[in-house]
Protein backbone atom coordinates (compact mmCIF):
# COMPACT_ATOMS: atom_id res chain seq x y z
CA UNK A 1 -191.55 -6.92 -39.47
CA UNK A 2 -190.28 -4.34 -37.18
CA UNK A 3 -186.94 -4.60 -35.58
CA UNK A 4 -183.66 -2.93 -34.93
CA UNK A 5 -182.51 -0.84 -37.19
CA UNK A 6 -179.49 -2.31 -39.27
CA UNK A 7 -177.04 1.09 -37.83
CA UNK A 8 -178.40 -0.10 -34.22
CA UNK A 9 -178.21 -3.84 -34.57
CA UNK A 10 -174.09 -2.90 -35.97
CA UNK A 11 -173.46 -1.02 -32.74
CA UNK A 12 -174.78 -2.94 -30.73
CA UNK A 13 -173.42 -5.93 -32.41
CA UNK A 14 -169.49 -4.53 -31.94
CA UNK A 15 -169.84 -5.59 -28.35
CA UNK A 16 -170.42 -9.22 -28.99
CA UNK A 17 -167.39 -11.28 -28.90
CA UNK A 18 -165.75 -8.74 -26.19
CA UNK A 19 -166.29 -11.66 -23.44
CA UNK A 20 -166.45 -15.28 -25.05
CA UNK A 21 -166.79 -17.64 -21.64
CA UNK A 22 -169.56 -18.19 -20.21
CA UNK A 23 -171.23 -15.57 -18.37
CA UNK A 24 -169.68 -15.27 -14.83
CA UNK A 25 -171.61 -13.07 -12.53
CA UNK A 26 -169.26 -10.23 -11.32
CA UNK A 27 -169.20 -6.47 -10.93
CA UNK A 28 -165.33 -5.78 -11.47
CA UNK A 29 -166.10 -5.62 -15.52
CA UNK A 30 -168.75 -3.21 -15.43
CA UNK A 31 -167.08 -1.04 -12.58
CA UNK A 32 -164.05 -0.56 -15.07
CA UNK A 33 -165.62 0.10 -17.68
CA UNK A 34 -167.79 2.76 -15.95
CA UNK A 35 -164.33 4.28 -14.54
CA UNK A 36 -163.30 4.43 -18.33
CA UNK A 37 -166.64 6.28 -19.08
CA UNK A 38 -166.00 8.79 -15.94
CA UNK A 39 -168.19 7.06 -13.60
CA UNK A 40 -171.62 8.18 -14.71
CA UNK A 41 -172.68 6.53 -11.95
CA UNK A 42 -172.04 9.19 -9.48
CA UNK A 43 -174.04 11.68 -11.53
CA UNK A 44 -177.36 9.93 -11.42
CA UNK A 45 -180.96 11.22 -10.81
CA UNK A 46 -182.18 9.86 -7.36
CA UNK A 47 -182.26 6.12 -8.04
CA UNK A 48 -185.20 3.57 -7.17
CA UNK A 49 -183.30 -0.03 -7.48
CA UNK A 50 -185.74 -2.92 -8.30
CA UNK A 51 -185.08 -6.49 -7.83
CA UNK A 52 -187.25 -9.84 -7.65
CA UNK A 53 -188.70 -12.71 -9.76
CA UNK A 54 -191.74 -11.56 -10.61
CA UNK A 55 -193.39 -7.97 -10.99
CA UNK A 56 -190.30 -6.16 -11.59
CA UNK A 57 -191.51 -5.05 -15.01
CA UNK A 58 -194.93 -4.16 -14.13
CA UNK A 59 -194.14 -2.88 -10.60
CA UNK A 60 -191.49 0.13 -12.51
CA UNK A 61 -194.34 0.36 -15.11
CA UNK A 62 -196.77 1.42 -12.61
CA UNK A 63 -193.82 3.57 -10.83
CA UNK A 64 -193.23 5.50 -14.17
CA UNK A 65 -197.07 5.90 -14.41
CA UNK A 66 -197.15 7.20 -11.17
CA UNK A 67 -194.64 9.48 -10.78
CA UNK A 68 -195.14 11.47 -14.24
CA UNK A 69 -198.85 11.49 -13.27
CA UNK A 70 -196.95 14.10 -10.84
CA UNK A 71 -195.25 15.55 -13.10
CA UNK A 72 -191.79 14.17 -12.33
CA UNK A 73 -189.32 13.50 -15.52
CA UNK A 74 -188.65 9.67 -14.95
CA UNK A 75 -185.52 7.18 -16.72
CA UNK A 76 -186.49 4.00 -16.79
CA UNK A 77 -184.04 1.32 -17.54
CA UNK A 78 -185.42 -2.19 -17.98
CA UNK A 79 -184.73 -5.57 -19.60
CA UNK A 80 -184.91 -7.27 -22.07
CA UNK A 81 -186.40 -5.29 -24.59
CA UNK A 82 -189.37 -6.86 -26.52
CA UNK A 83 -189.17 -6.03 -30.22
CA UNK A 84 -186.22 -2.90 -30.12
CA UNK A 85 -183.54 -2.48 -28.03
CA UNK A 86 -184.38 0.93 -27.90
CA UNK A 87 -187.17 -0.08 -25.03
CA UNK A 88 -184.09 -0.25 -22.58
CA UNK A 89 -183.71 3.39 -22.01
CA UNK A 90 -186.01 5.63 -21.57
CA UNK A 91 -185.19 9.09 -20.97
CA UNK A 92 -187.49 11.36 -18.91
CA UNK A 93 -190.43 9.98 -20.68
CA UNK A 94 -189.29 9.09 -24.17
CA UNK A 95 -187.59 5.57 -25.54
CA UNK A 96 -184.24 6.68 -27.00
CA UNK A 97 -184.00 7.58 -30.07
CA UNK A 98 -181.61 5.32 -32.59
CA UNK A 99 -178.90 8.61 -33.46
CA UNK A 100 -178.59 9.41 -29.65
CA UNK A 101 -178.35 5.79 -28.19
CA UNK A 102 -176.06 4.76 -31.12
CA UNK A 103 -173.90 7.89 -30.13
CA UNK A 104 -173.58 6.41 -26.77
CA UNK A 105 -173.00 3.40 -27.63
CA UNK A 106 -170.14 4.17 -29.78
CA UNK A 107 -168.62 6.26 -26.98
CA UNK A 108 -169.13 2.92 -24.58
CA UNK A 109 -167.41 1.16 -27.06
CA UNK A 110 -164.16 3.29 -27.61
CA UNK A 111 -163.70 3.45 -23.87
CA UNK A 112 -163.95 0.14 -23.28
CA UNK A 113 -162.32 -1.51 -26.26
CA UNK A 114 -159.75 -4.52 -25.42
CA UNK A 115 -161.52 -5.06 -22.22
CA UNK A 116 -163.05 -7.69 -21.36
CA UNK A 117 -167.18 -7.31 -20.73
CA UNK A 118 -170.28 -9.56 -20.84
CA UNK A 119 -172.92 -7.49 -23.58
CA UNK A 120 -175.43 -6.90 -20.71
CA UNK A 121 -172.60 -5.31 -18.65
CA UNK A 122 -171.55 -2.80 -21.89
CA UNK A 123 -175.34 -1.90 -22.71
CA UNK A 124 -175.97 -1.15 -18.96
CA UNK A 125 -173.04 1.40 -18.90
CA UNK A 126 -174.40 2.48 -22.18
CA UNK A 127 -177.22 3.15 -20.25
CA UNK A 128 -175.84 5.25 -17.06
CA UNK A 129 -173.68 7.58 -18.96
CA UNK A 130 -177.22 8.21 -21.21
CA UNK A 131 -178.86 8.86 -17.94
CA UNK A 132 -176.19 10.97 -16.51
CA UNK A 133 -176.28 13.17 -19.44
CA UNK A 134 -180.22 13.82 -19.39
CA UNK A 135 -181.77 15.92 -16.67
CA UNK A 136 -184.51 13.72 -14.55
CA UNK A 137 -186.24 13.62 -11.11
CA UNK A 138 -185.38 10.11 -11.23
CA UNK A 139 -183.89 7.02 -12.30
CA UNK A 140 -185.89 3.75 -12.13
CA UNK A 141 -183.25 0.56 -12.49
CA UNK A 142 -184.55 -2.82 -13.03
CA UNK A 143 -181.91 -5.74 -12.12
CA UNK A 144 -180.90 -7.92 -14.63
CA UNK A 145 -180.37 -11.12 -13.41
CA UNK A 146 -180.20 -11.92 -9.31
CA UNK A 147 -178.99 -8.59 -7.51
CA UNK A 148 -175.28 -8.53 -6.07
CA UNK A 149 -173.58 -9.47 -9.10
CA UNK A 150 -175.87 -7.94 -11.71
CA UNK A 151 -174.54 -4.84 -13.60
CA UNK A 152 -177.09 -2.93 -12.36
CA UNK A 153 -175.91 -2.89 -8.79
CA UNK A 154 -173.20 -0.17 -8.91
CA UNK A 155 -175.11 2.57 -7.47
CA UNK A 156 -173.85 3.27 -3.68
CA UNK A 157 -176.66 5.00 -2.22
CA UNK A 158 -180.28 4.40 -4.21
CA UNK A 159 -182.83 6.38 -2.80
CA UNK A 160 -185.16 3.16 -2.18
CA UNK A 161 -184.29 -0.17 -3.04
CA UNK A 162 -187.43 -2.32 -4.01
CA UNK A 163 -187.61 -6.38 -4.06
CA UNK A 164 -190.35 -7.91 -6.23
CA UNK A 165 -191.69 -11.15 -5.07
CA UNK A 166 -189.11 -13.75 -5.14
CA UNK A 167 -189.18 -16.87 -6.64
CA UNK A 168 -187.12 -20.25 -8.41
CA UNK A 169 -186.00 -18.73 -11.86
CA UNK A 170 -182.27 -18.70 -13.67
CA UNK A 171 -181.45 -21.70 -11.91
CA UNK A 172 -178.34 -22.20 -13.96
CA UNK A 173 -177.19 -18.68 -12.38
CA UNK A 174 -178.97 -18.57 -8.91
CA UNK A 175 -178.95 -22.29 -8.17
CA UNK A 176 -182.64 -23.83 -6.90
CA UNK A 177 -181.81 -23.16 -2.81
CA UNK A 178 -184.34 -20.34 -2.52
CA UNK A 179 -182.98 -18.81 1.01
CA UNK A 180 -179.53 -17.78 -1.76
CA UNK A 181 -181.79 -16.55 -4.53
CA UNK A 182 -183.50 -14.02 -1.80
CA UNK A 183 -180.11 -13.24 -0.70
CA UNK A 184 -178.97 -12.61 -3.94
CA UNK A 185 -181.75 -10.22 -4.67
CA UNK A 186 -181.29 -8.39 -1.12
CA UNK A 187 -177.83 -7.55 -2.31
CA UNK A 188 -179.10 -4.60 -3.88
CA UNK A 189 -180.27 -3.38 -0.46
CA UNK A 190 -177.31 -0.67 0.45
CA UNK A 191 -176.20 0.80 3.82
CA UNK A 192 -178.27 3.42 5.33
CA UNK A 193 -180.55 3.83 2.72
CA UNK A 194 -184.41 2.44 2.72
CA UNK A 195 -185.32 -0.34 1.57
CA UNK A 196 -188.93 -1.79 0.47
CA UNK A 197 -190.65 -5.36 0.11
CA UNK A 198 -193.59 -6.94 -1.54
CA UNK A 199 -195.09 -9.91 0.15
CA UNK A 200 -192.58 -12.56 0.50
CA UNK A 201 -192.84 -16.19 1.50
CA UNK A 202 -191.07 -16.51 5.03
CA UNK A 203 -188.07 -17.68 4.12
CA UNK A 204 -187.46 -14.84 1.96
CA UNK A 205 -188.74 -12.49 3.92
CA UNK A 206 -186.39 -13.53 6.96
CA UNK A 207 -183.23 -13.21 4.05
CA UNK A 208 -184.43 -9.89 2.76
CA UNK A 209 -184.47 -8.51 6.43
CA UNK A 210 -181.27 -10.17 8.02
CA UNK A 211 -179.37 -8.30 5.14
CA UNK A 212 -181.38 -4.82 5.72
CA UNK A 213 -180.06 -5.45 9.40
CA UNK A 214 -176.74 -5.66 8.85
CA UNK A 215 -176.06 -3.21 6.78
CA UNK A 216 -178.65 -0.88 9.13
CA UNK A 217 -181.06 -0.20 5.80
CA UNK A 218 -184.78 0.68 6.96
CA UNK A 219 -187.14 -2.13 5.88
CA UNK A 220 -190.64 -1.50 4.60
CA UNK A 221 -193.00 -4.07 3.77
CA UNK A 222 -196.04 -3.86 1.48
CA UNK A 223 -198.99 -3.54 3.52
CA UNK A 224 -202.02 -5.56 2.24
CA UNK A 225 -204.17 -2.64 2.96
CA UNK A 226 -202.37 -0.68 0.21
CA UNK A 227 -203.85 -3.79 -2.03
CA UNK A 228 -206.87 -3.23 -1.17
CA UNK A 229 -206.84 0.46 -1.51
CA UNK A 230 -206.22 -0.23 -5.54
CA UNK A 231 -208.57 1.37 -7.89
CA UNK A 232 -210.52 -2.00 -9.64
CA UNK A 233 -209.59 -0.48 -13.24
CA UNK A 234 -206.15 -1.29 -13.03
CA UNK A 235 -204.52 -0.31 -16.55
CA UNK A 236 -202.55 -4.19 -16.33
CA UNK A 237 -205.36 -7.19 -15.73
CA UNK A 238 -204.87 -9.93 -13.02
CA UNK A 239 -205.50 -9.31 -9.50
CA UNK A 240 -201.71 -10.43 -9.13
CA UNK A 241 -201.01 -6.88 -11.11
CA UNK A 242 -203.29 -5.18 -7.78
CA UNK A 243 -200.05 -6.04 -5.65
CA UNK A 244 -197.49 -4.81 -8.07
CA UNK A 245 -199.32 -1.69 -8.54
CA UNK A 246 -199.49 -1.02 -4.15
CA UNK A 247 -195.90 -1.98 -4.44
CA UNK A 248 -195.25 0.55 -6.57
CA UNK A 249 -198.00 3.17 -4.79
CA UNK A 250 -196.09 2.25 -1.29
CA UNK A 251 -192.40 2.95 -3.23
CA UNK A 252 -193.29 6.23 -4.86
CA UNK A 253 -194.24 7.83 -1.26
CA UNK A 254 -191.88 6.65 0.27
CA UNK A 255 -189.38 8.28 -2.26
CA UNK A 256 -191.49 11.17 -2.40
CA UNK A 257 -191.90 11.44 1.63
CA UNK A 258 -195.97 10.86 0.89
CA UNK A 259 -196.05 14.73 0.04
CA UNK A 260 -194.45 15.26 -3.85
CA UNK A 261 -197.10 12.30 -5.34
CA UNK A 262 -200.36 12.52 -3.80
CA UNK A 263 -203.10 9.86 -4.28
CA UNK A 264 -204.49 11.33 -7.35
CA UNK A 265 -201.35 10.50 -8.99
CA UNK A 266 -200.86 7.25 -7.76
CA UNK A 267 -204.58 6.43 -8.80
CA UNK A 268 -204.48 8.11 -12.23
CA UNK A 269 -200.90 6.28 -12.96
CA UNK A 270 -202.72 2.74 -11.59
CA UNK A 271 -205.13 3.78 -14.29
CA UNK A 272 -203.43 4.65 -16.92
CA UNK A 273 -200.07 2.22 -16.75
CA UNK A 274 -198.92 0.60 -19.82
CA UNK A 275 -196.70 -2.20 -19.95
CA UNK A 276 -196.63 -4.98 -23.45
CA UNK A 277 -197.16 -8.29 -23.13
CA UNK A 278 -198.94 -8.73 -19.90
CA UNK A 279 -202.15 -10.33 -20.28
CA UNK A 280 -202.39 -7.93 -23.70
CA UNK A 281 -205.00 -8.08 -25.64
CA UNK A 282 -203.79 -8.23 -29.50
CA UNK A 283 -204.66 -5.59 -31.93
CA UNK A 284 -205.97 -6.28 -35.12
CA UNK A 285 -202.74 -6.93 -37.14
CA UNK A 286 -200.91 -10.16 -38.77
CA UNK A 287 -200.79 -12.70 -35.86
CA UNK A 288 -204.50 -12.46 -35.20
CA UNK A 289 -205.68 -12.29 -38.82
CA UNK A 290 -204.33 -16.17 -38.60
CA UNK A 291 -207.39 -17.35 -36.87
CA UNK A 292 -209.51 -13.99 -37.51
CA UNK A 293 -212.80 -14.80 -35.35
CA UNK A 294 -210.87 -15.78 -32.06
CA UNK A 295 -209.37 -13.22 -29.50
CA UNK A 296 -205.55 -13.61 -28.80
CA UNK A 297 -204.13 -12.45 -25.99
CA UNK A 298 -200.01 -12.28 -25.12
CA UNK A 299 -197.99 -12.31 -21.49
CA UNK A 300 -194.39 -13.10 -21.56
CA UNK A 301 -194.51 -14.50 -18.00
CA UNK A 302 -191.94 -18.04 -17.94
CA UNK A 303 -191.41 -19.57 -14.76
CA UNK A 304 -193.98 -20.85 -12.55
CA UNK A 305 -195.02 -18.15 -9.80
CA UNK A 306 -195.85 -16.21 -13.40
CA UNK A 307 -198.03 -19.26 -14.27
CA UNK A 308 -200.13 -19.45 -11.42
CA UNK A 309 -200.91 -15.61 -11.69
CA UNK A 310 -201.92 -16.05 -15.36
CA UNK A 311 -204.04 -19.30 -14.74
CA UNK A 312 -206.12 -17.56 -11.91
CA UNK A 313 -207.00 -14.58 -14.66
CA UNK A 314 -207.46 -17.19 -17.00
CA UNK A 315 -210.58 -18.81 -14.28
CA UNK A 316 -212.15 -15.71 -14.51
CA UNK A 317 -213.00 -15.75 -18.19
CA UNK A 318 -215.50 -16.83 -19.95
CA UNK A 319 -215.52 -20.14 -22.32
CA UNK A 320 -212.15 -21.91 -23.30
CA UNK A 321 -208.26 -20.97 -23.31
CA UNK A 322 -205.89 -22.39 -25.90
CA UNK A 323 -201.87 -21.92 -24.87
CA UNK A 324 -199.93 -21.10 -27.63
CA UNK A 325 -196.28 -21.88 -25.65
CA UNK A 326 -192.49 -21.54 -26.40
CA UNK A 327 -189.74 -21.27 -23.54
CA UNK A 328 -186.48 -21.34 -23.62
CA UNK A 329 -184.70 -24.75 -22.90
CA UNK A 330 -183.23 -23.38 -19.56
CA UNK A 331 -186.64 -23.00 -17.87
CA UNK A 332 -188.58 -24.70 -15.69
CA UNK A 333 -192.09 -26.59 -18.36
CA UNK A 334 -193.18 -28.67 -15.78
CA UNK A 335 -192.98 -26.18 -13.21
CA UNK A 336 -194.57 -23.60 -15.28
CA UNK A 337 -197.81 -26.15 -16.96
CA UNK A 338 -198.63 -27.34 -13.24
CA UNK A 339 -200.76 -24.15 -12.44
CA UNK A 340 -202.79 -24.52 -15.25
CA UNK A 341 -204.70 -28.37 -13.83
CA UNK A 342 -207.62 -26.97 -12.37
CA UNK A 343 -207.85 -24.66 -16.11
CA UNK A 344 -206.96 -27.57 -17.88
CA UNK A 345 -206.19 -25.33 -21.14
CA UNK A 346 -204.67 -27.36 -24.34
CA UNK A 347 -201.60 -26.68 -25.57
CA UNK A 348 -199.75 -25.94 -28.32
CA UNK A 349 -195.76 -26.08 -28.25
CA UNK A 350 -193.63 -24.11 -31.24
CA UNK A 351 -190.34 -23.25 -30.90
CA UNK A 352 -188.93 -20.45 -29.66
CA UNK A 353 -188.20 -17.10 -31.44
CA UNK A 354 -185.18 -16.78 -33.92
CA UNK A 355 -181.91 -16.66 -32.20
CA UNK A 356 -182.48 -18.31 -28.38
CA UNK A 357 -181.64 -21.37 -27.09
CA UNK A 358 -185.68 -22.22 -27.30
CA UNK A 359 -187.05 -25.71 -25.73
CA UNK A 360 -187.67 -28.64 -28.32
CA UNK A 361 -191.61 -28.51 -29.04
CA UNK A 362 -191.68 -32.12 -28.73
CA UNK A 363 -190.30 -32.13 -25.50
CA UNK A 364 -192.05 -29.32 -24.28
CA UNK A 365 -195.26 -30.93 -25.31
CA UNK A 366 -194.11 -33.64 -23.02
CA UNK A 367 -193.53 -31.62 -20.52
CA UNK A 368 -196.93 -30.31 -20.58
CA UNK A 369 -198.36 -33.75 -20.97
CA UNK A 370 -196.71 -34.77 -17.63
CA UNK A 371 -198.31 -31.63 -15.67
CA UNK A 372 -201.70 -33.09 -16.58
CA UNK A 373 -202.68 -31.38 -20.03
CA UNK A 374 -203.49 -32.51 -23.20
CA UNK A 375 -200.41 -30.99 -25.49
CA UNK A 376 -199.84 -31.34 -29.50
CA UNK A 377 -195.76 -30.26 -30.99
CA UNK A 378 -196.03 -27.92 -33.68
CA UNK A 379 -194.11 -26.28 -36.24
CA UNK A 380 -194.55 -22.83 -36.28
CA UNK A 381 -196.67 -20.16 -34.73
CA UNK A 382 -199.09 -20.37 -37.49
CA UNK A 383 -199.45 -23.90 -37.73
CA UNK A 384 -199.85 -23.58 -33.64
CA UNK A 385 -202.58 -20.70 -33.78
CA UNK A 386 -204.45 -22.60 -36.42
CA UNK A 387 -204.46 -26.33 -34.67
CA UNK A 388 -205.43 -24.24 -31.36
CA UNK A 389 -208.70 -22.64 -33.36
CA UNK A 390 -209.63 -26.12 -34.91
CA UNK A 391 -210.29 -26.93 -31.53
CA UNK A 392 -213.17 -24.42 -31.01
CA UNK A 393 -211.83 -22.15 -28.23
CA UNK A 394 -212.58 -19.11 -27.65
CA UNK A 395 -209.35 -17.20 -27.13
CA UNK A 396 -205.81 -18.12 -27.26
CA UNK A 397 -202.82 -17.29 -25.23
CA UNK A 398 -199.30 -17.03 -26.52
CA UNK A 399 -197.40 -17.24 -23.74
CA UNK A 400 -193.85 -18.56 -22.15
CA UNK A 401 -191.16 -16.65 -23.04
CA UNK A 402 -190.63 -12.75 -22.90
CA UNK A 403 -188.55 -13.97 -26.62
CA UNK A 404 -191.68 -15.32 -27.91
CA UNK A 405 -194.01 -11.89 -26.98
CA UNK A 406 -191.89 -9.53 -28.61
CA UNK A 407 -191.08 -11.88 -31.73
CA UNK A 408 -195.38 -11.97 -31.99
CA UNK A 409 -195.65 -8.22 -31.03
CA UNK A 410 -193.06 -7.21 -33.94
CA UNK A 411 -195.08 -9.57 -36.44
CA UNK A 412 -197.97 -8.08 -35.47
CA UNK A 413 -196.71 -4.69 -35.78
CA UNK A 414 -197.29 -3.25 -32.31
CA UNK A 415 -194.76 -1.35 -31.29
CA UNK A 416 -194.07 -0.88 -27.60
CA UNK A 417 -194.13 2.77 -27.12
């Protein structure tokens, strides 16, 4: 099964143990130990910031897309990975490369040993002094977790700061008062410098704004025009991936004054995008040969503005859906099974991949149970799969945890490139 290497998984493993407690959302960590690294901070590309519930993945996919369509080098930093760490940082174009990235990290490591500093917070300096060091048009930096507290959020003047849709998710970090989780994400909004928005429900919208107008940021919102202007073959399926990608389409002229990427390139990137485990279609490979005449299909959405985007692609398919589903324990079931009524899919709980704190299949079953749908506990994703084909569906879904997609992607030997 593919996976870290074992001289990446022992550098990256040195940082663990370097900040016991529970995680407590702060910048002062990260901001030292960028100091101790020379503040590669200050020697960034232009930077897009991206924040939000939903989308943020897809929405930089389709940026990347975009802007190399014309012809601009592009870093990409994004999170979590799905089957390597490696899929963090990309570097004009290219994943990193173990030797360089474990270079880095060792550097990270010696500046910041005896200090105290959350993993996330020593991988995402990892990260800026690798992007300092590699010439690129620009940076694109996907938030972590919230927005004014994530590590991320050390960069003083972005070029454009972009906010995904915004929605109930980390509640045991953001809290379940949605007017604070949009002003948590509108923290990455900076003085002076422009700032963009997808479609927001009013009360986030009126959060996202207030902050842009205090700290006199321009405020863009997405247009619904620039929806409808999408090309129909989208390279991501789900007409909720249509607003990510005019997002994205409305950021990169914006950063590019509407003169450096044209339509062609926003078009041909739209196109051509590529981004694992959203509403994928499995190769031929070890997962699928489990239940060899069905198709399988894999999205790593988890909380429930996620769901209802996957159930409305799932009403435009033909025949019957099986859910394959693990989460983690912190999530929202309920919340995420409710979309899926009018589908009325079955379900098939397993636990979650090796290592995270996954939901009990039992009680996930019950959870799904309680939204209206008929659910059975399982084992293991084998046992799952095959219960889900004795049914006589057509298709199944794995689905419910980004953990879950790349454990299933690395067992089925597709590597995210």
């Amino acid at each position: 099964m593919i996976g870290n290497s074992p001289a990446l998984a022992e550098a990256l493993g040195r940082f663990e143990g370097l900040y016991p407690e529970t995680i407590e959302l702060s910048l002062g960590r990260v901001l030292t130990a960028l100091d101790l690294l020379g503040r590669p901070q200050d020697k960034l590309p232009p930077v897009i910031h991206v924040a939000g519930t939903n989308g943020k993945g897809s929405t930089c996919a389709f940026m990347r897309a975009m802007m190399e369509a014309a012809g601009l080098r592009v870093h990409v930093f994004t999170s979590p990975h799905l089957v390597r760490f490696n899929e963090r940082i990309r570097l004009a174009g290219q994943i990193v490369d173990d030797a360089r990235l474990i270079d880095w990290l060792e550097r990270t490591y010696t500046a910041i040993e005896g200090h105290e500093i959350t993993h996330f917070e020593a991988t995402t300096a990892t990260a800026l002094l690798a992007f300092s060091e590699v010439p690129a048009d620009v940076l694109i930096l996907e938030v972590g977790l919230g927005g004014s507290y994530d590590a991320t959020n050390v960069i003083n003047q972005p070029a454009l700061s972009v906010i995904t849709p915004v929605d109930f998710d980390h509640k045991a970090f953001l809290g379940s008062d949605l007017r604070k989780i949009a002003g948590e994400k509108a923290g990455i909004i900076k003085p002076g410098c422009p700032a963009l928005t997808a479609i927001q429900r009013k009360v986030c919208d009126d959060v996202i704004a207030k902050r842009a107008d205090e700290v006199g940021a321009p405020l863009y919102r997405l247009k619904a025009h620039f929806i409808d202007a999408m090309p129909e073959d989208l390279g991501l399926l789900g007409e909720h991936q249509r607003a990510n990608a005019a997002l994205a389409a409305m950021a990169v002229q914006l950063f590019g004054n509407s003169t450096v990427i044209d339509q062609d390139a926003i078009f041909e990137g739209a196109r051509n995008v590529i981004w694992p485990a959203r509403m994928q279609r499995l190769k031929k490979g070890p997962v699928t040969d489990i239940v060899p005449s069905l198709e399988v299909w894999l999205d790593g959405g988890h909380n429930p503005h996620a769901a209802r985007a996957i159930a409305k692609q799932l009403q435009g398919l033909p025949g019957k859906t099986a859910l394959v589903t693990a989460m983690l324990a912190s999530k929202d079931s309920i919340g995420y099974f409710m979309p899926f009524r009018e589908v009325r899919p079955d379900v098939f709980t397993l636990p979650n991949a090796p290592g995270h704190q996954g939901a009990d299949p039992q009680a996930l079953a019950e959870a799904a149970t309680n939204a209206g749908l008929k659910a059975t506990a399982c084992g293991s994703l084998e046992d799952a799969m095959k219960a889900a084909a004795a049914t006589g569906v057509d298709r199944i879904l794995i689905c419910g945890s980004l953990y879950l997609a790349g454990d299933v992607l690395a067992r089925n030997e597709e590597l995210p490139t």
